[in-house]
C-alpha atoms as a PDB file:
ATOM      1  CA  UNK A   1       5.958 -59.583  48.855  1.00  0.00           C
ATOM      2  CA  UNK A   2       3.409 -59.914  45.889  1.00  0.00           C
ATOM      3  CA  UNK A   3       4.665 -61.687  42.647  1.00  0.00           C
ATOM      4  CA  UNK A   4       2.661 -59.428  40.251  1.00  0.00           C
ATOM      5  CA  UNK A   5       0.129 -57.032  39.981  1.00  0.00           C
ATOM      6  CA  UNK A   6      -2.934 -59.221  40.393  1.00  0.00           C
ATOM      7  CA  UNK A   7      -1.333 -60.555  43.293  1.00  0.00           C
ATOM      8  CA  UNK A   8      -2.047 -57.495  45.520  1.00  0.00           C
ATOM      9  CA  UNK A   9      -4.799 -56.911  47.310  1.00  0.00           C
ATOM     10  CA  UNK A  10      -8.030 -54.979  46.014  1.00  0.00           C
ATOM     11  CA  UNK A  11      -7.325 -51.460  46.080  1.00  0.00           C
ATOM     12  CA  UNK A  12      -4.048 -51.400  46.251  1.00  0.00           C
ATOM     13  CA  UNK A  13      -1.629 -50.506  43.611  1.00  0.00           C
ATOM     14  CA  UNK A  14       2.533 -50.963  42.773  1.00  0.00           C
ATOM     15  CA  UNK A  15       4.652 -47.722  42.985  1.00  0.00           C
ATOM     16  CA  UNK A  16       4.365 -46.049  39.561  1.00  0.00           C
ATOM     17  CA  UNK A  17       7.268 -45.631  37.384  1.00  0.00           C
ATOM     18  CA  UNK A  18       9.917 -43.099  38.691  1.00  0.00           C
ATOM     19  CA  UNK A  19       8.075 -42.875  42.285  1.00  0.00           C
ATOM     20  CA  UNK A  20      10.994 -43.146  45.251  1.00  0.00           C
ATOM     21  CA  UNK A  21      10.840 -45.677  47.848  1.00  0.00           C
ATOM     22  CA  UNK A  22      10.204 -43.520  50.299  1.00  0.00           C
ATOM     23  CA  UNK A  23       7.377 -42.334  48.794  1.00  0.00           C
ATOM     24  CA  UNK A  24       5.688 -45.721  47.973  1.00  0.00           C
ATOM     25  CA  UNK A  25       5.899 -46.274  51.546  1.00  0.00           C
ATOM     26  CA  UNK A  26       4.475 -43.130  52.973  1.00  0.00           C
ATOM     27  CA  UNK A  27       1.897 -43.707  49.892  1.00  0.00           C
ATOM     28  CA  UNK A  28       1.350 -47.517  50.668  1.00  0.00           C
ATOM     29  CA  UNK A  29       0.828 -46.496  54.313  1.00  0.00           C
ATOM     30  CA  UNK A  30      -1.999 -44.015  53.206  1.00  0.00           C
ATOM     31  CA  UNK A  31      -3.816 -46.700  51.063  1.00  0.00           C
ATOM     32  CA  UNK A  32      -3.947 -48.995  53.469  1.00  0.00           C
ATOM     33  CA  UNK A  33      -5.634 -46.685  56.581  1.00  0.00           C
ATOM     34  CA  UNK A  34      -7.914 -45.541  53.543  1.00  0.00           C
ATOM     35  CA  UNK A  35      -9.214 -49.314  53.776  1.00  0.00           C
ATOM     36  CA  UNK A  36      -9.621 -50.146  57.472  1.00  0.00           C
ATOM     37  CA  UNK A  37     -13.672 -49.874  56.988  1.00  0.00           C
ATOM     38  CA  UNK A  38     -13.280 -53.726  55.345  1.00  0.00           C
ATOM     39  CA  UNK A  39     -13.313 -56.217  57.969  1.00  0.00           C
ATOM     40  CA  UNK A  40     -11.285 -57.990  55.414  1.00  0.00           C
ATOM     41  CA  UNK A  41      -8.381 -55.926  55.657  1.00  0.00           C
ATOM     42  CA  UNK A  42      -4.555 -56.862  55.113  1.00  0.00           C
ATOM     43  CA  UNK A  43      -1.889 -55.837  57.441  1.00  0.00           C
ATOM     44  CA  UNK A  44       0.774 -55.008  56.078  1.00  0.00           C
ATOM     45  CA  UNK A  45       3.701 -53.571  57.929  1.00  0.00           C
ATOM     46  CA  UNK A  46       6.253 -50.681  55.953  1.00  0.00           C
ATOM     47  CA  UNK A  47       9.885 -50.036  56.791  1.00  0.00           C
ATOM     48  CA  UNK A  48      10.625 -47.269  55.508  1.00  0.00           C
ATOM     49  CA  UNK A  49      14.088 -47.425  56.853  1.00  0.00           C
ATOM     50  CA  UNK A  50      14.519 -50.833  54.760  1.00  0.00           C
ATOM     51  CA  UNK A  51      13.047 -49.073  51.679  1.00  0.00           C
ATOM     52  CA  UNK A  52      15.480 -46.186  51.951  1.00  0.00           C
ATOM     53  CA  UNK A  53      18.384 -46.180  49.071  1.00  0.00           C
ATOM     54  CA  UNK A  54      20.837 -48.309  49.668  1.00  0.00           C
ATOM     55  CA  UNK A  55      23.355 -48.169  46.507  1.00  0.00           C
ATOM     56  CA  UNK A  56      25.570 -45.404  46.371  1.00  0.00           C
ATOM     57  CA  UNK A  57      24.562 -43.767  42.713  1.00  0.00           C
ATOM     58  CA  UNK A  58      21.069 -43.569  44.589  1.00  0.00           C
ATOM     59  CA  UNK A  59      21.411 -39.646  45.803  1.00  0.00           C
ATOM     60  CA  UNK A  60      19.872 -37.399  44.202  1.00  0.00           C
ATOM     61  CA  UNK A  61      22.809 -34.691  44.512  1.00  0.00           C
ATOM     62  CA  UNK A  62      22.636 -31.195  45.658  1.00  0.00           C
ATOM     63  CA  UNK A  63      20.287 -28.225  44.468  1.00  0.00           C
ATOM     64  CA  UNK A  64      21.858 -25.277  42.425  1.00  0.00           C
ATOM     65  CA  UNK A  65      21.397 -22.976  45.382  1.00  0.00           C
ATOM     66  CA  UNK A  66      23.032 -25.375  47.704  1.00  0.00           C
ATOM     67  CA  UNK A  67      26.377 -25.287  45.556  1.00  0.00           C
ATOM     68  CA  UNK A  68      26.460 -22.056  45.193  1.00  0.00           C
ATOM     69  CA  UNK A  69      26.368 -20.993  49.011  1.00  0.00           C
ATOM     70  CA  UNK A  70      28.588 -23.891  49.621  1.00  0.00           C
ATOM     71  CA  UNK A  71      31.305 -22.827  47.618  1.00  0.00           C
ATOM     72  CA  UNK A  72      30.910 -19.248  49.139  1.00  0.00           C
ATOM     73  CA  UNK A  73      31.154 -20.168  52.902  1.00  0.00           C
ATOM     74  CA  UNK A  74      33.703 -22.625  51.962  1.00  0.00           C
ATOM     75  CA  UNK A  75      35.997 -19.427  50.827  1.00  0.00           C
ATOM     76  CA  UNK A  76      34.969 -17.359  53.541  1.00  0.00           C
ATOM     77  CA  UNK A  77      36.029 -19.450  55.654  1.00  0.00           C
ATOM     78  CA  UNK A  78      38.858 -20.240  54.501  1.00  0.00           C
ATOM     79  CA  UNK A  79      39.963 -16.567  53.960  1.00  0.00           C
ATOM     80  CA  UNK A  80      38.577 -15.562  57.805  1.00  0.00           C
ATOM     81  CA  UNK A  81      40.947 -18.704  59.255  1.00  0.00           C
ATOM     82  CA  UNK A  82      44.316 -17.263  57.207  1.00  0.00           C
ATOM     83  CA  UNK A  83      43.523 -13.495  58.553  1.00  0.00           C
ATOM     84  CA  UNK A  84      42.614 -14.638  61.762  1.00  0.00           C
ATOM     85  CA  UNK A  85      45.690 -16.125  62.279  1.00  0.00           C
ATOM     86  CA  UNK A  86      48.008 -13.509  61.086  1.00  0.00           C
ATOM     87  CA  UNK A  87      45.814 -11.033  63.552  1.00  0.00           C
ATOM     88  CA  UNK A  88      46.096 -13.560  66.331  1.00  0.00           C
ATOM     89  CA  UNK A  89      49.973 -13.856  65.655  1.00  0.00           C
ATOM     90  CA  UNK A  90      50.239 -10.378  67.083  1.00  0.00           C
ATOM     91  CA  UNK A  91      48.882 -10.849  70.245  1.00  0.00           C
ATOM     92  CA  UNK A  92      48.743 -14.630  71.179  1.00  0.00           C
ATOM     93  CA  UNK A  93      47.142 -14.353  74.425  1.00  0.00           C
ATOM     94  CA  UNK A  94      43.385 -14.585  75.497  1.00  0.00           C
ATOM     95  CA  UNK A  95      42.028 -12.694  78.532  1.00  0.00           C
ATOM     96  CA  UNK A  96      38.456 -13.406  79.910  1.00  0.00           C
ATOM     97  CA  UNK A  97      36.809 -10.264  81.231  1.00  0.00           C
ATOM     98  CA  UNK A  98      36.586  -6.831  79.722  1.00  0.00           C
ATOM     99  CA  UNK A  99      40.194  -5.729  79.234  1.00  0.00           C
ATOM    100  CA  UNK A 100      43.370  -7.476  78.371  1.00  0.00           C
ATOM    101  CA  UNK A 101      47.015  -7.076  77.601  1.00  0.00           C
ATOM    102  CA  UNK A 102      50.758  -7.539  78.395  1.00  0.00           C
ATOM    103  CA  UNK A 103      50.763  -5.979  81.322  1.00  0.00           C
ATOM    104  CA  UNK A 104      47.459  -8.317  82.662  1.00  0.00           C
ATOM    105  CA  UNK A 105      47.902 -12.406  83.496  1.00  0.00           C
ATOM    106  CA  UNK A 106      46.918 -14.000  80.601  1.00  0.00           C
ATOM    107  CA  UNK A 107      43.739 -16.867  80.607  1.00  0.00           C
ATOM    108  CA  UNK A 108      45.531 -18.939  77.413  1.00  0.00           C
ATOM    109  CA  UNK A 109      48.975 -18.078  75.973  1.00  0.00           C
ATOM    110  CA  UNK A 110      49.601 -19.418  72.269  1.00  0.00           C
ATOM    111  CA  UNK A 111      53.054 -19.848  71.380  1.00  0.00           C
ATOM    112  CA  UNK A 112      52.506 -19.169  67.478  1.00  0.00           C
ATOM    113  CA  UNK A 113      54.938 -16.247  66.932  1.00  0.00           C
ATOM    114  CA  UNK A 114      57.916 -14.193  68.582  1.00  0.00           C
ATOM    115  CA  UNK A 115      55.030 -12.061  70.634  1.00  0.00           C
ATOM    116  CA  UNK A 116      54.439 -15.221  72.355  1.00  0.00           C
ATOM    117  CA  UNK A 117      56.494 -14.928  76.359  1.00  0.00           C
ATOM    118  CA  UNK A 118      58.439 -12.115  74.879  1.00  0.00           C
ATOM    119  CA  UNK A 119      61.842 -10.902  76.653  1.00  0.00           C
ATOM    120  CA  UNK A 120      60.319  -8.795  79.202  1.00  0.00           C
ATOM    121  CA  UNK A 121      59.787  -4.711  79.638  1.00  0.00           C
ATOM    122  CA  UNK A 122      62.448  -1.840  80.131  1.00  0.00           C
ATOM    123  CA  UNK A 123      62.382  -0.133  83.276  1.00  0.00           C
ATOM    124  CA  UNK A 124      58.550   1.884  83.458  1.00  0.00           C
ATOM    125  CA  UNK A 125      57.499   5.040  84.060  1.00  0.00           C
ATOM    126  CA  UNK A 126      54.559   5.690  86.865  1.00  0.00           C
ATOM    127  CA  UNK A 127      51.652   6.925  85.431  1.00  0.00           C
ATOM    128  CA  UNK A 128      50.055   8.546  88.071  1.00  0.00           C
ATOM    129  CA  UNK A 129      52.021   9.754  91.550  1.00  0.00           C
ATOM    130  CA  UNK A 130      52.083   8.153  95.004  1.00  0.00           C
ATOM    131  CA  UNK A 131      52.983   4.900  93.151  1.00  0.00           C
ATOM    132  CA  UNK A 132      49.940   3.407  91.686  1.00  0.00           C
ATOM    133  CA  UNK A 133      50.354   0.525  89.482  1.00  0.00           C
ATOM    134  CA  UNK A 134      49.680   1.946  86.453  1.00  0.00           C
ATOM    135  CA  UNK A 135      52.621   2.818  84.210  1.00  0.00           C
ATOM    136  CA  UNK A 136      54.250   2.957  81.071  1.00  0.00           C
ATOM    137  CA  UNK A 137      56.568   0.790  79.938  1.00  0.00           C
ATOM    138  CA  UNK A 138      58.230  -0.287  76.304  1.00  0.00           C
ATOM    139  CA  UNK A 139      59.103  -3.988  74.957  1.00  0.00           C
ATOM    140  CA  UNK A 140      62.958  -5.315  74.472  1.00  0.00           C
ATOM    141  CA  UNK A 141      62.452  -6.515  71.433  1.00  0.00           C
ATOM    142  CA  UNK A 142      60.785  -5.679  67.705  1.00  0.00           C
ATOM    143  CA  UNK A 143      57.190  -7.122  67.722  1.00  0.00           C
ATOM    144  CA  UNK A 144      55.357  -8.670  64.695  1.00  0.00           C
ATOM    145  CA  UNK A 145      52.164  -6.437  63.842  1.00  0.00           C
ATOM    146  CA  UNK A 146      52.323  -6.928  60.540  1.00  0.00           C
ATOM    147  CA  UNK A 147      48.576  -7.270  60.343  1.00  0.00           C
ATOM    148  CA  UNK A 148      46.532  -4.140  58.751  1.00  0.00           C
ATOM    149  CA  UNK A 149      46.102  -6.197  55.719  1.00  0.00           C
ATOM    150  CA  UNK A 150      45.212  -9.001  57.239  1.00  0.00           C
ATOM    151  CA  UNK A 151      42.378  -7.145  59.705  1.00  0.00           C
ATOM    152  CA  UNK A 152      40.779  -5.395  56.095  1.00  0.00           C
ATOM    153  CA  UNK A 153      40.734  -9.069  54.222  1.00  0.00           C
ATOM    154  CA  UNK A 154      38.936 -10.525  57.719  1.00  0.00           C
ATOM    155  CA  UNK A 155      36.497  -7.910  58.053  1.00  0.00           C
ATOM    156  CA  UNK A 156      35.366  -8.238  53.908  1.00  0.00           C
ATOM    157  CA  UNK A 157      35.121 -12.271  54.422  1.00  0.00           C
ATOM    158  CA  UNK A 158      33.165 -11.666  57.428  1.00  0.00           C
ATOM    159  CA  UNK A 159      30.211 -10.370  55.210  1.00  0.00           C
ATOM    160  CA  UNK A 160      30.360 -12.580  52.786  1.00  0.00           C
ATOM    161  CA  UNK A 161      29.810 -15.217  55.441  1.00  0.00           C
ATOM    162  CA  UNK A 162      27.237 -13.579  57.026  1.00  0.00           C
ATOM    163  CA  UNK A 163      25.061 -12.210  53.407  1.00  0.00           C
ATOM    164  CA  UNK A 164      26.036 -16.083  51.968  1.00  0.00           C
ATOM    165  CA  UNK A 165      25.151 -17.575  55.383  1.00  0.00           C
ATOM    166  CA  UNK A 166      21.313 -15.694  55.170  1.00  0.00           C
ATOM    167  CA  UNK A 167      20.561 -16.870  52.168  1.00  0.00           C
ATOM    168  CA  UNK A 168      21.283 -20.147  52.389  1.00  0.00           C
ATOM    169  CA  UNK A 169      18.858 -20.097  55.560  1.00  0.00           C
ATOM    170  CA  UNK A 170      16.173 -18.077  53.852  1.00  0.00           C
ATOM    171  CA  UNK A 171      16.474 -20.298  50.918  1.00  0.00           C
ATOM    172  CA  UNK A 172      16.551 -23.513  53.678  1.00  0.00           C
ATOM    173  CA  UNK A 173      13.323 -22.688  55.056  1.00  0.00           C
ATOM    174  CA  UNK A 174      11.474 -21.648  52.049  1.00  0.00           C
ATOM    175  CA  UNK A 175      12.058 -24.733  50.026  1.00  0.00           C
ATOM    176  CA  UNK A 176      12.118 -27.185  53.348  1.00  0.00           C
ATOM    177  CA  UNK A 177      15.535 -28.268  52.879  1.00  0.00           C
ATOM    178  CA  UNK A 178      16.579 -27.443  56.247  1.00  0.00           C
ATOM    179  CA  UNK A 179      13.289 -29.256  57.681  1.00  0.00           C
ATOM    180  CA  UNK A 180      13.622 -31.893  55.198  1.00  0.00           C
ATOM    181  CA  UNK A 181      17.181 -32.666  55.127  1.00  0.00           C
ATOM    182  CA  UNK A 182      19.262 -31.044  57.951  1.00  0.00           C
ATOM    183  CA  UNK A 183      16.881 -31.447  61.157  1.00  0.00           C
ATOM    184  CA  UNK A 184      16.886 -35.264  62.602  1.00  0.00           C
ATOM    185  CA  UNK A 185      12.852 -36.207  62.195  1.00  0.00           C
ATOM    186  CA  UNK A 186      10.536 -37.485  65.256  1.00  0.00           C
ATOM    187  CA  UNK A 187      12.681 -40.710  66.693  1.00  0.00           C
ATOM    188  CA  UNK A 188      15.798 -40.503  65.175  1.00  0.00           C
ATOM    189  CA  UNK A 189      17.478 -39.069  67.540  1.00  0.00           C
ATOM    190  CA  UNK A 190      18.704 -41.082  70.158  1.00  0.00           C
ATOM    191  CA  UNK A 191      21.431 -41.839  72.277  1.00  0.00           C
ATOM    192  CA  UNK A 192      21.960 -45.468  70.711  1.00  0.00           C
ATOM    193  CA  UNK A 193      21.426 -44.015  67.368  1.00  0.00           C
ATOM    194  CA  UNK A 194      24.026 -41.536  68.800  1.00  0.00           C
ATOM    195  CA  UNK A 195      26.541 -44.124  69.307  1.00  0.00           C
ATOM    196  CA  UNK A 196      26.237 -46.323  66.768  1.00  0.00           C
ATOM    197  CA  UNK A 197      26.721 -43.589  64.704  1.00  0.00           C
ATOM    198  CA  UNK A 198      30.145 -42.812  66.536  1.00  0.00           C
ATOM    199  CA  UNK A 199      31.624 -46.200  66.409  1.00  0.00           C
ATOM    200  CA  UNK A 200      30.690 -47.035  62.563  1.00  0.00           C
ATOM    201  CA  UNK A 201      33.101 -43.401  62.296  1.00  0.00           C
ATOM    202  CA  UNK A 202      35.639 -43.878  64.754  1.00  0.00           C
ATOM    203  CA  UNK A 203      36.266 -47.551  63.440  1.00  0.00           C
ATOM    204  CA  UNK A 204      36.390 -45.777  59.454  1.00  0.00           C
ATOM    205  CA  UNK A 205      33.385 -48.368  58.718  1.00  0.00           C
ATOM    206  CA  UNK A 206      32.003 -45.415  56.273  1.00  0.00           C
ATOM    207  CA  UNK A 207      29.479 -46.541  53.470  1.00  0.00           C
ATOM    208  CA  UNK A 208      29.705 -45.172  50.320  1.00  0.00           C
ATOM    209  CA  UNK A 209      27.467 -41.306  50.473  1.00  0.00           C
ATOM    210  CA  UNK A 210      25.372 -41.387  47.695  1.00  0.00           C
ATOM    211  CA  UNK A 211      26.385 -37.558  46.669  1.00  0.00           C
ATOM    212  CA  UNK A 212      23.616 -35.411  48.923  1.00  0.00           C
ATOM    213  CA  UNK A 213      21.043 -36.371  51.028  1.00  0.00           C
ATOM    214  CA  UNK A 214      19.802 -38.538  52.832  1.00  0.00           C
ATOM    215  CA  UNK A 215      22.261 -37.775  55.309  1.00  0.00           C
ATOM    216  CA  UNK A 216      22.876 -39.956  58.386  1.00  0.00           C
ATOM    217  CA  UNK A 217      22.356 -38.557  62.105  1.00  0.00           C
ATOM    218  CA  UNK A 218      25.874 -37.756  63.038  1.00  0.00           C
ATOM    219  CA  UNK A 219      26.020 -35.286  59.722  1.00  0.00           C
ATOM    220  CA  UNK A 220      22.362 -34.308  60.508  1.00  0.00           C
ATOM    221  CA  UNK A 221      23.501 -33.442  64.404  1.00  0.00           C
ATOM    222  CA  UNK A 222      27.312 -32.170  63.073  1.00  0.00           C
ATOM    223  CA  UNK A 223      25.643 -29.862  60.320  1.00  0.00           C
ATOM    224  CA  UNK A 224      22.702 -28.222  62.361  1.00  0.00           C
ATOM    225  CA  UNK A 225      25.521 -27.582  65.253  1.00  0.00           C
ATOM    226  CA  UNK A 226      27.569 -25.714  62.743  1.00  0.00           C
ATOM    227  CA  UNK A 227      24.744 -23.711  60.888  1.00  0.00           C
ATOM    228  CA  UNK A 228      22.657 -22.842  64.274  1.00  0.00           C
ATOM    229  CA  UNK A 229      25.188 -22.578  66.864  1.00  0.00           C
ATOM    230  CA  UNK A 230      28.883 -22.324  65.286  1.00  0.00           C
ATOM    231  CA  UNK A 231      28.536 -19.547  62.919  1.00  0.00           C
ATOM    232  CA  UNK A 232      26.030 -17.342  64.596  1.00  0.00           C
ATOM    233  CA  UNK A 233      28.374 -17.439  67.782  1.00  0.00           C
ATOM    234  CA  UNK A 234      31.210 -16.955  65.438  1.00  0.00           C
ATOM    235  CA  UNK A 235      29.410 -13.238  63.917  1.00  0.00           C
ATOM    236  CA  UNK A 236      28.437 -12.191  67.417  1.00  0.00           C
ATOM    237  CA  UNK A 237      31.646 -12.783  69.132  1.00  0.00           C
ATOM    238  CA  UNK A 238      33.132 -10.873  66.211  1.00  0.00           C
ATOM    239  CA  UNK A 239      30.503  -8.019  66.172  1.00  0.00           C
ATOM    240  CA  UNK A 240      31.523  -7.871  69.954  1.00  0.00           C
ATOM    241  CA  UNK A 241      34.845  -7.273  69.388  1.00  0.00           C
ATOM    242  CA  UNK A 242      34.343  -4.039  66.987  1.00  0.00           C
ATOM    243  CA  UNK A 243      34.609  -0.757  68.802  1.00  0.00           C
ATOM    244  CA  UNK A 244      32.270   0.541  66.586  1.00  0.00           C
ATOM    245  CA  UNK A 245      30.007  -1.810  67.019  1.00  0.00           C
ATOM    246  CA  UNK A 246      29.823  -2.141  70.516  1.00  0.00           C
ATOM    247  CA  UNK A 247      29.707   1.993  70.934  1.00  0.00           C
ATOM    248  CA  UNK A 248      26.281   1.741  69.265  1.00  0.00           C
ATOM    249  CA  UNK A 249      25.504  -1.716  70.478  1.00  0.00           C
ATOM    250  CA  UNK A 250      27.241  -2.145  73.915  1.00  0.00           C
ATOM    251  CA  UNK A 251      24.938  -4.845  75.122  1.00  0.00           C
ATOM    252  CA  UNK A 252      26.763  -7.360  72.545  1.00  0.00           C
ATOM    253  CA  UNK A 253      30.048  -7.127  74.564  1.00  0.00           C
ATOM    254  CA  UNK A 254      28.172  -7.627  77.915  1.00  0.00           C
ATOM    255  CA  UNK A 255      26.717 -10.560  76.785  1.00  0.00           C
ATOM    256  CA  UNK A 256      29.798 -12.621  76.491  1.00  0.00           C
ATOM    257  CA  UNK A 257      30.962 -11.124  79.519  1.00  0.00           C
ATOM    258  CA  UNK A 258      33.315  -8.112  77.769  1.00  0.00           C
ATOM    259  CA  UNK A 259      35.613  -7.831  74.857  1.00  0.00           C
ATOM    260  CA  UNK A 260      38.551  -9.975  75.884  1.00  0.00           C
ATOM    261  CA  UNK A 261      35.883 -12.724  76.915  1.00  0.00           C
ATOM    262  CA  UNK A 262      34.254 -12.951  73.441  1.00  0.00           C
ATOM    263  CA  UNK A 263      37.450 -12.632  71.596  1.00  0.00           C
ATOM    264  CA  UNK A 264      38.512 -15.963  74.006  1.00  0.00           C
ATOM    265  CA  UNK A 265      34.507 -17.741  72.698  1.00  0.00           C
ATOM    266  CA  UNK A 266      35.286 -16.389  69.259  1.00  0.00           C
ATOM    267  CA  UNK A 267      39.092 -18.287  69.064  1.00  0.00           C
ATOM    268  CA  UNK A 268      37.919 -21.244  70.790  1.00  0.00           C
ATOM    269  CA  UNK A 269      34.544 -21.805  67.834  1.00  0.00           C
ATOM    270  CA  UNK A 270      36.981 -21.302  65.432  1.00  0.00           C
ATOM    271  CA  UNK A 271      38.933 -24.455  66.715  1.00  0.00           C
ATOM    272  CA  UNK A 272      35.620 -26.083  66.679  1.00  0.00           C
ATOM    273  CA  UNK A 273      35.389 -25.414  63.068  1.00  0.00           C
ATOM    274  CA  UNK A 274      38.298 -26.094  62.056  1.00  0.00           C
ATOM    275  CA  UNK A 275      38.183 -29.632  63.646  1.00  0.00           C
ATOM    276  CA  UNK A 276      34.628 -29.677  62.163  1.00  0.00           C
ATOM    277  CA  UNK A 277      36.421 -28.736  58.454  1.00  0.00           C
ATOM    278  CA  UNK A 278      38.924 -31.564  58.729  1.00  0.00           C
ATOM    279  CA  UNK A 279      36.697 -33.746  59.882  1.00  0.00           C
ATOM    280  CA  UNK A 280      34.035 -33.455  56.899  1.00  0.00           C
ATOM    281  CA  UNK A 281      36.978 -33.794  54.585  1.00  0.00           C
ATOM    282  CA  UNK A 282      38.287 -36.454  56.019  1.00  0.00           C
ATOM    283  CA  UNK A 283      34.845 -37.953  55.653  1.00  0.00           C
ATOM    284  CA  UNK A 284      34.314 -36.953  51.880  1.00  0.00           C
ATOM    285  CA  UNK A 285      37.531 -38.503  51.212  1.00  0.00           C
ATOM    286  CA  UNK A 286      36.569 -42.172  52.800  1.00  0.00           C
ATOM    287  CA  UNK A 287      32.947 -41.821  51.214  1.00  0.00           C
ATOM    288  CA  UNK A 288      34.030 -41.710  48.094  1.00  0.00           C
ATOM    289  CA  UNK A 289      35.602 -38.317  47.068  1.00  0.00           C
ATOM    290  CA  UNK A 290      35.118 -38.058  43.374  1.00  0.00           C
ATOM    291  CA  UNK A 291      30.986 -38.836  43.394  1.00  0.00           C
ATOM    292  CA  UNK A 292      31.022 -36.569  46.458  1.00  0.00           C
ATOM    293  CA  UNK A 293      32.453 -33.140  44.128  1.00  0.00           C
ATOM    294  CA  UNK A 294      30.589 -34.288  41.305  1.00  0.00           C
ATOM    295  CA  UNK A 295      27.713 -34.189  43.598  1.00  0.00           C
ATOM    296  CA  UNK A 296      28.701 -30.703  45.410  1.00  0.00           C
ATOM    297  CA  UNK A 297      29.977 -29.440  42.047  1.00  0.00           C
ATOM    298  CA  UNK A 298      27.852 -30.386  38.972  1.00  0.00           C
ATOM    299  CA  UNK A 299      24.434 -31.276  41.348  1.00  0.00           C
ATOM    300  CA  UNK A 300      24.963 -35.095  40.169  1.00  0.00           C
ATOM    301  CA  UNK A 301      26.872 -37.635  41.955  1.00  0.00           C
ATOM    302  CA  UNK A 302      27.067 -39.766  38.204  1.00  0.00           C
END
């Protein structure tokens, strides 16, 4: 470390006034291979992991663009997990294959409403002669299918997902957020990184955020599985489920192995998410909650 300015070496300047740490470093760095003509040059060695912020008021919060998609997906999401559930409430079992229903063995039964293990069948009627299995038969007991409304509300929250969810990527790539932000860089992702990452969560040893990025590698890793992987499997599964949609576009059922399969993928991402959900809240709430909305809300975290 240099005591003042005449203390550096030739050529060499201090960061100027409002200039981040990181970018004295990467600017330092730069200075220094500009000089390594002179024999009589001074090695220096940058961290720029030491000069990263360290107090919490040191984010710089979240872009305009950012909140608004946030706030957007957050609602969708919320909307699709209500009228998901009332549609899964009336018929709580998942198939894997291309059909499914009561009459079929069931891959996971959910015991969320009276259709769950119902009371059985009345006596059937053969479908076709020479007994073959096929038949028709009625329930014992008054089903819940109260659901229409619930099956409209999905389908609407669906699209805002998926027109919100576009624009935040477009927007993402165009400004570098996405590169700049969400992706881990060259190195940082490791396996030790990984875990040390785990334990500092799992034992709720959670610094202080500072309201937007820098974000550490677990969010980095969390986020990028969510916007890459989670929600894109989440639209296809549902696309694969429309009859519509797969009448025009059958291939999108056949590549989750049939309806009842992709139904099954789409349930099981939405646990995912949900976990995912109640996890990042969880983690807003130990980080420090209020600078974290002020942050997501008004784009400062002070």
């Amino acid at each position: 470390m240099w005591s003042s300015q005449g203390d550096l070496p030739q050529g060499l300047e201090r960061p100027r006034a409002g200039e981040s740490n990181a970018d004295a470093a990467s600017e330092l760095d730069f200075r220094l291979a500009s000089k390594k003509g002179d024999r009589r040059v001074v090695e220096v060695s940058v961290s720029s992991q030491k000069l990263a912020p360290t107090s919490a008021g040191a984010g710089a919060g979240h872009a305009r663009w950012i909140r608004v998609t946030h706030w957007i997906i957050a609602a969708s999401v919320l909307t699709l997990a209500v009228s998901g559930f009332t549609i899964l409430m009336a018929h709580p079992r998942l198939y894997w294959g291309a059909v499914g229903n009561d009459l079929t063995p069931a891959l996971i039964e959910l015991p969320i409403s009276r259709n769950y293990r119902h009371g059985g069948w009345k006596v059937g009627t053969p479908s076709f002669p020479a007994g073959a299995p096929a038949a028709s038969v009625i329930r014992t007991y008054d089903i819940l299918n109260e659901n229409s409304w619930a099956r409209s509300l999905h389908f609407l929250a669906a699209w805002f997902l998926v027109v919100t969810g576009l624009t935040y990527l477009a927007a993402g790539i165009t400004s570098g957020h996405l590169r700049r932000d969400l992706l881990p860089r060259h190195g940082e992702l490791s396996a030790r990184g990984l875990r040390d990452d785990l334990s500092a969560h799992f034992g709720l040893h959670v610094p202080a955020a500072p309201g937007g990025p820098p974000y550490g590698l677990l969010q980095k890793c969390s986020y990028c599985g969510v916007v890459f992987l989670g929600l894109p499997l989440m639209v296809l599964t549902g696309l694969a489920m429309s009859p519509a949609i797969t009448a025009a576009y059958p291939f999108l059922s056949g590549m989750f192995g049939g309806t009842q399969s992709a139904r099954t993928i789409h349930f099981c991402v939405f646990v995912a998410l949900i976990l995912f959900v109640i996890i990042h809240l969880a983690m807003v709430s130990l980080s420090g909650f209020k600078r974290q909305m002020r942050a997501m809300t008004l784009g400062k975290p002070t």
